[in-house]
C-alpha atoms as a PDB file:
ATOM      1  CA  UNK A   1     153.133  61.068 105.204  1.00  0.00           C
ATOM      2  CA  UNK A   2     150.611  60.995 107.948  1.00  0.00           C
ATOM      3  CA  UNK A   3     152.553  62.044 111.548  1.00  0.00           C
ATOM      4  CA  UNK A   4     152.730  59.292 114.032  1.00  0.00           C
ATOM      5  CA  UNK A   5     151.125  59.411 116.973  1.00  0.00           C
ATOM      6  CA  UNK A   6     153.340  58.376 120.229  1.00  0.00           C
ATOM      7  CA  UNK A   7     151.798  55.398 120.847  1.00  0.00           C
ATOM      8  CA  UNK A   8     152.304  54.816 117.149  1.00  0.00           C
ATOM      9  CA  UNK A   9     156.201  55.359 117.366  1.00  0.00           C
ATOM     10  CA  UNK A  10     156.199  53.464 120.601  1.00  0.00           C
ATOM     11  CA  UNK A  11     154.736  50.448 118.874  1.00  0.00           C
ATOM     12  CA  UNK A  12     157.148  50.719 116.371  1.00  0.00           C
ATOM     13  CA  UNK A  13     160.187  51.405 118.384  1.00  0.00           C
ATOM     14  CA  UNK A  14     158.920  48.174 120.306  1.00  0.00           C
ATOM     15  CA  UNK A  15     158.268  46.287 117.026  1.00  0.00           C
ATOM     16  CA  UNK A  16     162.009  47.529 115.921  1.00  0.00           C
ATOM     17  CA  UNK A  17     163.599  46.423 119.198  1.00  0.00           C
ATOM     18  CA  UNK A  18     161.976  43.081 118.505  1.00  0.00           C
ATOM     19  CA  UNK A  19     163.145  42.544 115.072  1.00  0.00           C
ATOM     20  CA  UNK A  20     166.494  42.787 116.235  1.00  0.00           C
ATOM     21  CA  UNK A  21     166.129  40.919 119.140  1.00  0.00           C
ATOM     22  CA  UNK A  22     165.265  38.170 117.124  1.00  0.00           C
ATOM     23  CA  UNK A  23     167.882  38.418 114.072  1.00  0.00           C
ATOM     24  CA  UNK A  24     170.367  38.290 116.797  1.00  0.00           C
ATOM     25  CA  UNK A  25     169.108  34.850 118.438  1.00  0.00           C
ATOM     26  CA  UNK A  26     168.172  33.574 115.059  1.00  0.00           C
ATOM     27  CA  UNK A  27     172.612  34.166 114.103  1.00  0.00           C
ATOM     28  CA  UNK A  28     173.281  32.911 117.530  1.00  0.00           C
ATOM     29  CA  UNK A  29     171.117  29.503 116.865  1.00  0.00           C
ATOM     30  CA  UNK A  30     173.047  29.342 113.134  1.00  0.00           C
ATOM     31  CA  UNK A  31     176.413  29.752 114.048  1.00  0.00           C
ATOM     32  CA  UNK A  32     176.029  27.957 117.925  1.00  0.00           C
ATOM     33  CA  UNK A  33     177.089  29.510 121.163  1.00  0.00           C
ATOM     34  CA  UNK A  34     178.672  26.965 123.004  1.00  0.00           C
ATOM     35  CA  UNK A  35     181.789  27.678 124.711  1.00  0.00           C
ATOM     36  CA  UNK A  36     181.588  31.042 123.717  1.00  0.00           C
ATOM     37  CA  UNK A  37     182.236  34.058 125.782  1.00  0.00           C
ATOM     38  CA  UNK A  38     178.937  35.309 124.904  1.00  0.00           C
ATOM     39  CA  UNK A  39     177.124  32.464 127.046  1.00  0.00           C
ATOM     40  CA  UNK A  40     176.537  33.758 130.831  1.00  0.00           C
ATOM     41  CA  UNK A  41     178.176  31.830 133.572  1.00  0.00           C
ATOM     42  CA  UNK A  42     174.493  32.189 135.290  1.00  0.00           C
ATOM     43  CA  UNK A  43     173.425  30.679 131.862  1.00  0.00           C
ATOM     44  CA  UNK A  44     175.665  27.271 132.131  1.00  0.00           C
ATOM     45  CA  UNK A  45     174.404  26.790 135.955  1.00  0.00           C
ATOM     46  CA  UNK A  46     170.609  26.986 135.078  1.00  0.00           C
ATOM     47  CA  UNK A  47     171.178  24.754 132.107  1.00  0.00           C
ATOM     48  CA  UNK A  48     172.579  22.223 134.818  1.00  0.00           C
ATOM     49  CA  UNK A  49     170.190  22.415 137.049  1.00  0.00           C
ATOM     50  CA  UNK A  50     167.482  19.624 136.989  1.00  0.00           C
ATOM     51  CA  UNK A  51     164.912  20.440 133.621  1.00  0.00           C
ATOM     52  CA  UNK A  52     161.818  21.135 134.797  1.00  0.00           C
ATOM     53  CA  UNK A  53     161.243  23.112 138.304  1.00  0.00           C
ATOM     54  CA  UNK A  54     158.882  22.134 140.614  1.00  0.00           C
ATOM     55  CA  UNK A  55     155.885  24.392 140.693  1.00  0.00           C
ATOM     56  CA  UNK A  56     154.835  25.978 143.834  1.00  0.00           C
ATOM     57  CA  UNK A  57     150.919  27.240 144.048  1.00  0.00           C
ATOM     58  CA  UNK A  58     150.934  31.198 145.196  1.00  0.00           C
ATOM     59  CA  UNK A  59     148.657  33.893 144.881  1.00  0.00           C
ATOM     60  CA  UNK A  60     149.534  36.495 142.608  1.00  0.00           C
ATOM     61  CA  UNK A  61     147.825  40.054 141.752  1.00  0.00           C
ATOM     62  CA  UNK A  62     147.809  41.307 138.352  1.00  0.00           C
ATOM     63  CA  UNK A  63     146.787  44.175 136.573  1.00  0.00           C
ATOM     64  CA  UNK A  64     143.400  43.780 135.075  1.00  0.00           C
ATOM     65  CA  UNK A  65     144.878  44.964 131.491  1.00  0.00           C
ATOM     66  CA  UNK A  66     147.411  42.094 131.742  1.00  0.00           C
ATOM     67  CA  UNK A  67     145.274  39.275 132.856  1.00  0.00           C
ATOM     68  CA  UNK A  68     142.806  40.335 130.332  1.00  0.00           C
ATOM     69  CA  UNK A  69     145.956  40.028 127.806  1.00  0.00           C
ATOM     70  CA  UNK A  70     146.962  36.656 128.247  1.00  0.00           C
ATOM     71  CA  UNK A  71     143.209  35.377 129.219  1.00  0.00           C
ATOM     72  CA  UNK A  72     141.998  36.425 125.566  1.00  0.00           C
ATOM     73  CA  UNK A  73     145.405  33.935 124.536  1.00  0.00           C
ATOM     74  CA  UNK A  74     142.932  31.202 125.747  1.00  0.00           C
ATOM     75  CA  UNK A  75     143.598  28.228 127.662  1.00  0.00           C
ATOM     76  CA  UNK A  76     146.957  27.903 129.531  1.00  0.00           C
ATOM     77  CA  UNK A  77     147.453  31.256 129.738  1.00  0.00           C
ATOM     78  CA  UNK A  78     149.118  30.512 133.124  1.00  0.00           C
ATOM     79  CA  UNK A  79     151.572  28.676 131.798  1.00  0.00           C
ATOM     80  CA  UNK A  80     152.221  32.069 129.779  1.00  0.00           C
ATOM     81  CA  UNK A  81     152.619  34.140 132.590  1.00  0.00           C
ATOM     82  CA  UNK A  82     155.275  31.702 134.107  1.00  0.00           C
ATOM     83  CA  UNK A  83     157.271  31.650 131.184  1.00  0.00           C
ATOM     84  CA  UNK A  84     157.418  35.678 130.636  1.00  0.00           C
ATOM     85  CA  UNK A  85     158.291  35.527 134.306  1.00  0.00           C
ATOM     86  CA  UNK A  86     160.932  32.533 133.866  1.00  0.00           C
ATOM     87  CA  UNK A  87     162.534  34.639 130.475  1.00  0.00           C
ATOM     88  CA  UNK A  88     162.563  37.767 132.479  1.00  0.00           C
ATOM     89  CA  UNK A  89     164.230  36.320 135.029  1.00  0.00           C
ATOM     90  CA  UNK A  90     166.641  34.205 133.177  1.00  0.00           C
ATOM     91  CA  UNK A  91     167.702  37.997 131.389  1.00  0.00           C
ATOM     92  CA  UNK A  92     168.488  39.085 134.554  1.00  0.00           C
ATOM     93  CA  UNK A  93     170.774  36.413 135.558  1.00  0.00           C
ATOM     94  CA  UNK A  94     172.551  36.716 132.084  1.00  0.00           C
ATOM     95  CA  UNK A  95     172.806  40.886 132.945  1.00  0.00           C
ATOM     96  CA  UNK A  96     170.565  41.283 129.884  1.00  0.00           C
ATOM     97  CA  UNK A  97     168.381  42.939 131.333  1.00  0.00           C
ATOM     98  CA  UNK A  98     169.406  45.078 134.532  1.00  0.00           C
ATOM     99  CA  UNK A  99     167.286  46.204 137.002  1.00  0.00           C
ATOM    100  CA  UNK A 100     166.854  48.983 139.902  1.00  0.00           C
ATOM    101  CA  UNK A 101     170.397  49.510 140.373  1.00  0.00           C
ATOM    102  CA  UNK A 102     171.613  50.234 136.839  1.00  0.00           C
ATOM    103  CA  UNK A 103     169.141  52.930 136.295  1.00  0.00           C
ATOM    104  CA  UNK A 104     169.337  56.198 137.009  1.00  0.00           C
ATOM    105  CA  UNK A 105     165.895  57.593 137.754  1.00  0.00           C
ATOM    106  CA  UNK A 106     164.711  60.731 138.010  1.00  0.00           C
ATOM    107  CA  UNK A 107     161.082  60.561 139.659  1.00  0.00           C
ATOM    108  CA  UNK A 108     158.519  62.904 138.059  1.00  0.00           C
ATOM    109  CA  UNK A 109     157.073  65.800 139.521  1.00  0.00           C
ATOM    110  CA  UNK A 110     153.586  63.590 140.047  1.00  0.00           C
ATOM    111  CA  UNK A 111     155.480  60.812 140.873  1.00  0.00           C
ATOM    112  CA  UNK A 112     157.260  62.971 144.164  1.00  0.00           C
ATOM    113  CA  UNK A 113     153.855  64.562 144.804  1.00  0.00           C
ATOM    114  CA  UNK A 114     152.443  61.000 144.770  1.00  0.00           C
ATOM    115  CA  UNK A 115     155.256  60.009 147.526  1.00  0.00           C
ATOM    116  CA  UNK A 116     154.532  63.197 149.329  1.00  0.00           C
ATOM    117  CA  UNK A 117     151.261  62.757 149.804  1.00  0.00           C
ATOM    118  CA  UNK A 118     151.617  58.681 150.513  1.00  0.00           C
ATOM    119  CA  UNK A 119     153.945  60.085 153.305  1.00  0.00           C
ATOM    120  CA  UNK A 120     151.393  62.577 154.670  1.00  0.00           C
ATOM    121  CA  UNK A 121     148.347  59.611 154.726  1.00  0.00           C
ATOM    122  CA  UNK A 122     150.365  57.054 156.050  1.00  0.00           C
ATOM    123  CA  UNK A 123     152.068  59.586 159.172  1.00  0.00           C
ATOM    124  CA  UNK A 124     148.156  60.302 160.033  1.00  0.00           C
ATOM    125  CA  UNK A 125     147.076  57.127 159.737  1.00  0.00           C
ATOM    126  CA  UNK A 126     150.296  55.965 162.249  1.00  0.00           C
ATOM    127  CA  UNK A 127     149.195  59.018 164.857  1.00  0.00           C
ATOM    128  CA  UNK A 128     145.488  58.306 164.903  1.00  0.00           C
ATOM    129  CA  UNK A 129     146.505  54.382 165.482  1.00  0.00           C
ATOM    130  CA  UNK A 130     148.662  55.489 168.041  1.00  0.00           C
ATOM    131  CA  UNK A 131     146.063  57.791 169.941  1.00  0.00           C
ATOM    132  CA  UNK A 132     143.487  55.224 169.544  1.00  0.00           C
ATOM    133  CA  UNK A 133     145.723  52.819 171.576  1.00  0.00           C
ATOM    134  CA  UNK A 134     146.464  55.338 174.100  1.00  0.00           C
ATOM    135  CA  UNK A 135     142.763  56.238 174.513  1.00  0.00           C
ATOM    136  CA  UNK A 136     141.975  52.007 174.483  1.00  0.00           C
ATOM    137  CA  UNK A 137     144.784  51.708 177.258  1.00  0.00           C
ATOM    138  CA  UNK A 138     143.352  54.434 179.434  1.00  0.00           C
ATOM    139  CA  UNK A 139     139.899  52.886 178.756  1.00  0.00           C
ATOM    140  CA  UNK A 140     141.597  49.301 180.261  1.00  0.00           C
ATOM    141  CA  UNK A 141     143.318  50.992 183.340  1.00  0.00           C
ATOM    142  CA  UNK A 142     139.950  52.249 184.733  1.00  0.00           C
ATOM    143  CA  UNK A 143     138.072  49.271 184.721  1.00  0.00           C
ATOM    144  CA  UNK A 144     141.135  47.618 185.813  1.00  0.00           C
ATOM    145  CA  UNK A 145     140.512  50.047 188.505  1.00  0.00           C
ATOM    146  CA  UNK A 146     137.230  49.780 188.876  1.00  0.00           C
ATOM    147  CA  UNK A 147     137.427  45.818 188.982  1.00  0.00           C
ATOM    148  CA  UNK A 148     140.406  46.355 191.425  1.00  0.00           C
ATOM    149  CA  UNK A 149     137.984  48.299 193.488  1.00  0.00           C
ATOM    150  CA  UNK A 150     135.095  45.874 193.574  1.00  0.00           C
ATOM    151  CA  UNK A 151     137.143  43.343 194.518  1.00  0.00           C
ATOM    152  CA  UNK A 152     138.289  44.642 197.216  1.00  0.00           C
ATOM    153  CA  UNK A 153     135.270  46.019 198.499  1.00  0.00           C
ATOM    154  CA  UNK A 154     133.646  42.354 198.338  1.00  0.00           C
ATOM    155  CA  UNK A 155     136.657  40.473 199.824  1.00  0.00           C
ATOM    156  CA  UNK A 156     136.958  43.520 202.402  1.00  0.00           C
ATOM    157  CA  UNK A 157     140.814  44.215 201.494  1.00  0.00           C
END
């Protein structure tokens, strides 16, 4: 047998993770899941909320890659994007899915050198604004001066 490459296991382990995903909501469509314990309390309150949300217009960046995925889906692909959106936030309120805070990250060595640097660039970018306003200010008290001056030279203060 051929060894797998790691995108090759990834898509599998994906694929796998999937499968299951969907055996499990396929038994909990069969056998029903009302008034179970395994139906979130966050669950029953969107399901009485009114049915469909109103849509507000935003701007939103993407990553190329992505819009590129759901643009080849063809038309309504932003409909698409709104429901990935809507289904990953509707696992969060059921605690599917957690985020930030129940993960324990470790950043990488690039990812800390990334920061690092980030720090660096953004600390010289803050002192050169911050001696450019200085300079500007000094710039504005010597006219201010200077106008000061004239003005009291022509109204013979």
């Amino acid at each position: 047998m051929p060894r797998q490459t790691r995108s090759e296991k990834d898509r599998l382990a994906a694929y796998h993770e999937l499968a299951e995903t969907m055996r499990g909501l396929e038994a909990d469509l069969r056998w029903g899941l009302n008034d179970t314990l395994r139906l979130p309390h966050e669950w029953q309150e969107i399901a009485a909320r009114p049915g469909v949300p109103k849509k507000q217009m935003v701007t939103i960046r993407l990553d190329e890659d992505v819009l590129a995925f759901f643009r080849a889906m063809g038309a309504g692909y932003l409909t698409r994007i709104n429901a990935v959106l809507r289904t990953f936030m509707l696992a969060r309120l059921a605690g599917v899915v957690t985020g930030p805070e129940g993960v324990a990250y470790a950043p990488s060595l690039e990812d800390q050198a990334y920061a690092l640097r980030r720090e660096i660039l953004d600390h010289a970018a803050a002192v050169e604004a911050a001696r450019e306003a200085k300079e500007h200010d000094a710039e504005m008290r010597e006219k201010v001066k200077g106008l000061t001056a004239l003005r009291d030279s022509r109204l013979g203060k």
